[in-house]
C-alpha atoms as a PDB file:
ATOM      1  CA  UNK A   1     116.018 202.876 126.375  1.00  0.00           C
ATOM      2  CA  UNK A   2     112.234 202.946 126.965  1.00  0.00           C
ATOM      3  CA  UNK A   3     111.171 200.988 123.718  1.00  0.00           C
ATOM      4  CA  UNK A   4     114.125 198.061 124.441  1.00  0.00           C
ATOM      5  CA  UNK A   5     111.650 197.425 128.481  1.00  0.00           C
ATOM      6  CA  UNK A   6     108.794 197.903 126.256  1.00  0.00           C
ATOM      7  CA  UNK A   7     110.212 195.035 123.607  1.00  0.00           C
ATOM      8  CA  UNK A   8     111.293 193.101 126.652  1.00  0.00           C
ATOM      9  CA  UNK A   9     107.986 192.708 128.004  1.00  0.00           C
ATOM     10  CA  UNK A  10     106.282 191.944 124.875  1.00  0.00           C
ATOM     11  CA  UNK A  11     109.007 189.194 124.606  1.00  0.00           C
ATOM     12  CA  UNK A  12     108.714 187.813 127.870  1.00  0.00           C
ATOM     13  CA  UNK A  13     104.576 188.306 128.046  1.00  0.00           C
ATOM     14  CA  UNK A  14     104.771 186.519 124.505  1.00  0.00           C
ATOM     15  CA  UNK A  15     106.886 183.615 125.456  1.00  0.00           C
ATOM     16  CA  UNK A  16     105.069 182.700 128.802  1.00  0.00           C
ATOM     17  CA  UNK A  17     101.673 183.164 126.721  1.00  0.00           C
ATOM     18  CA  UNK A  18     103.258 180.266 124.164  1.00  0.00           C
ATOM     19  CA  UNK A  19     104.166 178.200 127.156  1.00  0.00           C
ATOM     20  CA  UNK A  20     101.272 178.087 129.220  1.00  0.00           C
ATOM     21  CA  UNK A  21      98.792 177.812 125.683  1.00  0.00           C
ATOM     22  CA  UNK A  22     101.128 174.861 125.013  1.00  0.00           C
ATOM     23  CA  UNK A  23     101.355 173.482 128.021  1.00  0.00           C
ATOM     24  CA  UNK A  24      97.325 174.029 128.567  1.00  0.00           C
ATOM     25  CA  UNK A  25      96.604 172.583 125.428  1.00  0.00           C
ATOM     26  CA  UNK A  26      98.997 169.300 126.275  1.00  0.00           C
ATOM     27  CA  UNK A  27      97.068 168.478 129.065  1.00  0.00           C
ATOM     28  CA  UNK A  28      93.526 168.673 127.048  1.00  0.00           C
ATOM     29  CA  UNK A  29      95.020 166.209 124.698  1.00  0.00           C
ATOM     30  CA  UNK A  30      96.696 164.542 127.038  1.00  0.00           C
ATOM     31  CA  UNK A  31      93.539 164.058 129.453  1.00  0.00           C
ATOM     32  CA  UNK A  32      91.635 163.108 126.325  1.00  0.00           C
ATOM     33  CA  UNK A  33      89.137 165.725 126.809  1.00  0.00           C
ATOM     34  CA  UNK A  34      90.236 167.015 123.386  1.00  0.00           C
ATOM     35  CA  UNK A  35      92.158 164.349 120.465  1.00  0.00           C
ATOM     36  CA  UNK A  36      95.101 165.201 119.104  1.00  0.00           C
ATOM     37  CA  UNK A  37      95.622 167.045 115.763  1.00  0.00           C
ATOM     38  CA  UNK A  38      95.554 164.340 113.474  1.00  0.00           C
ATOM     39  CA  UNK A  39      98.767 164.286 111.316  1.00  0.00           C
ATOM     40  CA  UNK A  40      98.862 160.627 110.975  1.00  0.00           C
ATOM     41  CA  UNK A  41      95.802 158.497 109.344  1.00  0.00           C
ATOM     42  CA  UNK A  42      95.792 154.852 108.930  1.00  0.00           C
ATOM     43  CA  UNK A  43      93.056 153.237 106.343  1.00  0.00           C
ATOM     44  CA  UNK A  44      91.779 150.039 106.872  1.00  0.00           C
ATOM     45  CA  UNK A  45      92.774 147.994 103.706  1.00  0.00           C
ATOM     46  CA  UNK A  46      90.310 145.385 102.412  1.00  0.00           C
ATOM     47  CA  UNK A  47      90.846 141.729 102.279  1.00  0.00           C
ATOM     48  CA  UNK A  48      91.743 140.526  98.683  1.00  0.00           C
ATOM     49  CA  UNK A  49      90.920 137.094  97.551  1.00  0.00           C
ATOM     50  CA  UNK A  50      93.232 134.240  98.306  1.00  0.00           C
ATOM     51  CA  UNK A  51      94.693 132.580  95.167  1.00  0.00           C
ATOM     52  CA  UNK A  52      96.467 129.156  94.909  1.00  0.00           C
ATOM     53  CA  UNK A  53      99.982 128.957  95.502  1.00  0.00           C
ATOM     54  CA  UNK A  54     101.742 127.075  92.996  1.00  0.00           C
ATOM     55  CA  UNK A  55     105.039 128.193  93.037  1.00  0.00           C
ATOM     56  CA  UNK A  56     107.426 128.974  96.231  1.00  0.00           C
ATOM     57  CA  UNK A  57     107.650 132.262  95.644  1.00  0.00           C
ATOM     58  CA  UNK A  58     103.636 132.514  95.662  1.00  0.00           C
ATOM     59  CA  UNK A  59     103.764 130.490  98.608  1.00  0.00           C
ATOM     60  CA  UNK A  60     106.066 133.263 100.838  1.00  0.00           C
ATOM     61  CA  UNK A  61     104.367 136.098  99.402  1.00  0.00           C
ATOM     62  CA  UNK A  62     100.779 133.968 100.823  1.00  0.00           C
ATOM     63  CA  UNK A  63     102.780 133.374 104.145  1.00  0.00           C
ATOM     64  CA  UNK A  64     103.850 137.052 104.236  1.00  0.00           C
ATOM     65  CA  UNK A  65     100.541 138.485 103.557  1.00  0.00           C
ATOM     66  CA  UNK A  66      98.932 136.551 106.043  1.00  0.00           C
ATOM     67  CA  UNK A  67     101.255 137.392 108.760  1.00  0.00           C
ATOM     68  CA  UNK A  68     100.879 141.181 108.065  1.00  0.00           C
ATOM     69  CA  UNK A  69      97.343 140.392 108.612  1.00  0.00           C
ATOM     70  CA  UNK A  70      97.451 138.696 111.569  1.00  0.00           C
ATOM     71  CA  UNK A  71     100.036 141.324 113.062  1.00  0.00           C
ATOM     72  CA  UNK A  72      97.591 143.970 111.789  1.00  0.00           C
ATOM     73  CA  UNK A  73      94.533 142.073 114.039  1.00  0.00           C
ATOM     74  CA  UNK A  74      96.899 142.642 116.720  1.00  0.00           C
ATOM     75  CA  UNK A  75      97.745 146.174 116.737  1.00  0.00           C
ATOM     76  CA  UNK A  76      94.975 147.951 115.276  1.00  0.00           C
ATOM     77  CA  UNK A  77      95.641 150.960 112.588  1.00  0.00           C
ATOM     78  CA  UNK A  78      93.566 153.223 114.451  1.00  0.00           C
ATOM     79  CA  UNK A  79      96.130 152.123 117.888  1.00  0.00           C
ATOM     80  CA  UNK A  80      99.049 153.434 115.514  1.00  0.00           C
ATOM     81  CA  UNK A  81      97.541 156.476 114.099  1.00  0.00           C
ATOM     82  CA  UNK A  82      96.772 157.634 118.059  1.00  0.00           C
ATOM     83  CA  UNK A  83      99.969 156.907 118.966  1.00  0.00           C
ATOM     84  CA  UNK A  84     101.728 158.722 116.080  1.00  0.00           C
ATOM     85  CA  UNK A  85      99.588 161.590 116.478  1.00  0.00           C
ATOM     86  CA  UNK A  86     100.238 161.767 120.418  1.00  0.00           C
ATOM     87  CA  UNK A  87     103.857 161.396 119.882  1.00  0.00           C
ATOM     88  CA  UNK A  88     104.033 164.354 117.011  1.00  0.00           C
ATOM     89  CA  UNK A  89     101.899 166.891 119.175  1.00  0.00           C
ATOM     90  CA  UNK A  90     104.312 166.501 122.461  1.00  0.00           C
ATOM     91  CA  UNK A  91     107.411 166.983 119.876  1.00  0.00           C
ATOM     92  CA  UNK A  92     106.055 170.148 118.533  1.00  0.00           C
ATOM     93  CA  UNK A  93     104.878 171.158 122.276  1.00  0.00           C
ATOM     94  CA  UNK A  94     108.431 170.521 123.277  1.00  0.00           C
ATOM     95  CA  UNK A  95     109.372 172.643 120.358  1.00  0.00           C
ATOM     96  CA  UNK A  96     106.328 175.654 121.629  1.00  0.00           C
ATOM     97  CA  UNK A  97     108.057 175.782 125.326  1.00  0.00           C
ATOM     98  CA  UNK A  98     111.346 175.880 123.945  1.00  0.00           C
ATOM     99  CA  UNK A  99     110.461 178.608 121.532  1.00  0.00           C
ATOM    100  CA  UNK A 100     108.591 180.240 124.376  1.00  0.00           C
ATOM    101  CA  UNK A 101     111.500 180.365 126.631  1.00  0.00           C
ATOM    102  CA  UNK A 102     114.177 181.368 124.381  1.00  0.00           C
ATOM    103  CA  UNK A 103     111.731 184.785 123.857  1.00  0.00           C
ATOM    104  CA  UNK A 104     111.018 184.822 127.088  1.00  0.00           C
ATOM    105  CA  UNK A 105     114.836 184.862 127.908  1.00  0.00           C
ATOM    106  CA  UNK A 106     115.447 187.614 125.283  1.00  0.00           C
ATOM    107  CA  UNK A 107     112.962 189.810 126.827  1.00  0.00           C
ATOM    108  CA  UNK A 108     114.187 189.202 130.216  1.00  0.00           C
ATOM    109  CA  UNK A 109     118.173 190.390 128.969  1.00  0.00           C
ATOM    110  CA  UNK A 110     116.492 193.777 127.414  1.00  0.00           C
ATOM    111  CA  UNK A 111     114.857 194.203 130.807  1.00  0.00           C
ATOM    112  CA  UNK A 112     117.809 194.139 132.565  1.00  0.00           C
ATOM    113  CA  UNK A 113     119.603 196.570 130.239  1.00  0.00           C
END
């Protein structure tokens, strides 16, 4: 009986330990006073030389490449990459609190036991 309360408070101290690091370490990121773990990394590709277009199909590969450039002036890689990275750390925070709760939870039932 004594080691299931000891158990549950290991659970419980573990699982509010996960959520408030998480949650801690959210707002850091979040408040930009720390970036993001970088999963994601976008490299800048170099401009190749243009070459004449002779037949159609050259000509919509030359149309195609130059709107994937101008759509990449727009929207910079390093915007993506940010964004990717942002969105990927609050999916695995999500997945930290929820973790953290569900042991949190199990420690509170053996408590009550």
């Amino acid at each position: 009986m004594k080691l299931k309360k000891i158990i549950g408070w290991i659970l419980l101290l573990a699982g509010l330990m996960i959520i408030v690091w998480s949650l801690y370490s959210s707002y850091t990121i979040f408040s930009a006073k720390k970036p993001a773990p970088e999963l994601f990394k976008m490299e800048e590709k170099g401009s190749s030389p243009v070459q004449e277009a002779v037949s159609p199909e050259d000509m919509q590969q030359e149309v195609e490449k130059m709107v994937k450039e101008q759509i990449g002036e727009m929207i910079p890689a390093e915007f993506l990459s940010k964004i990717l990275n942002l969105v990927s750390w609050a999916v695995l925070a999500g997945i930290l609190v929820f973790g953290g709760s569900q042991m949190a939870s199990v420690g509170i039932k053996l408590l009550k036991k």
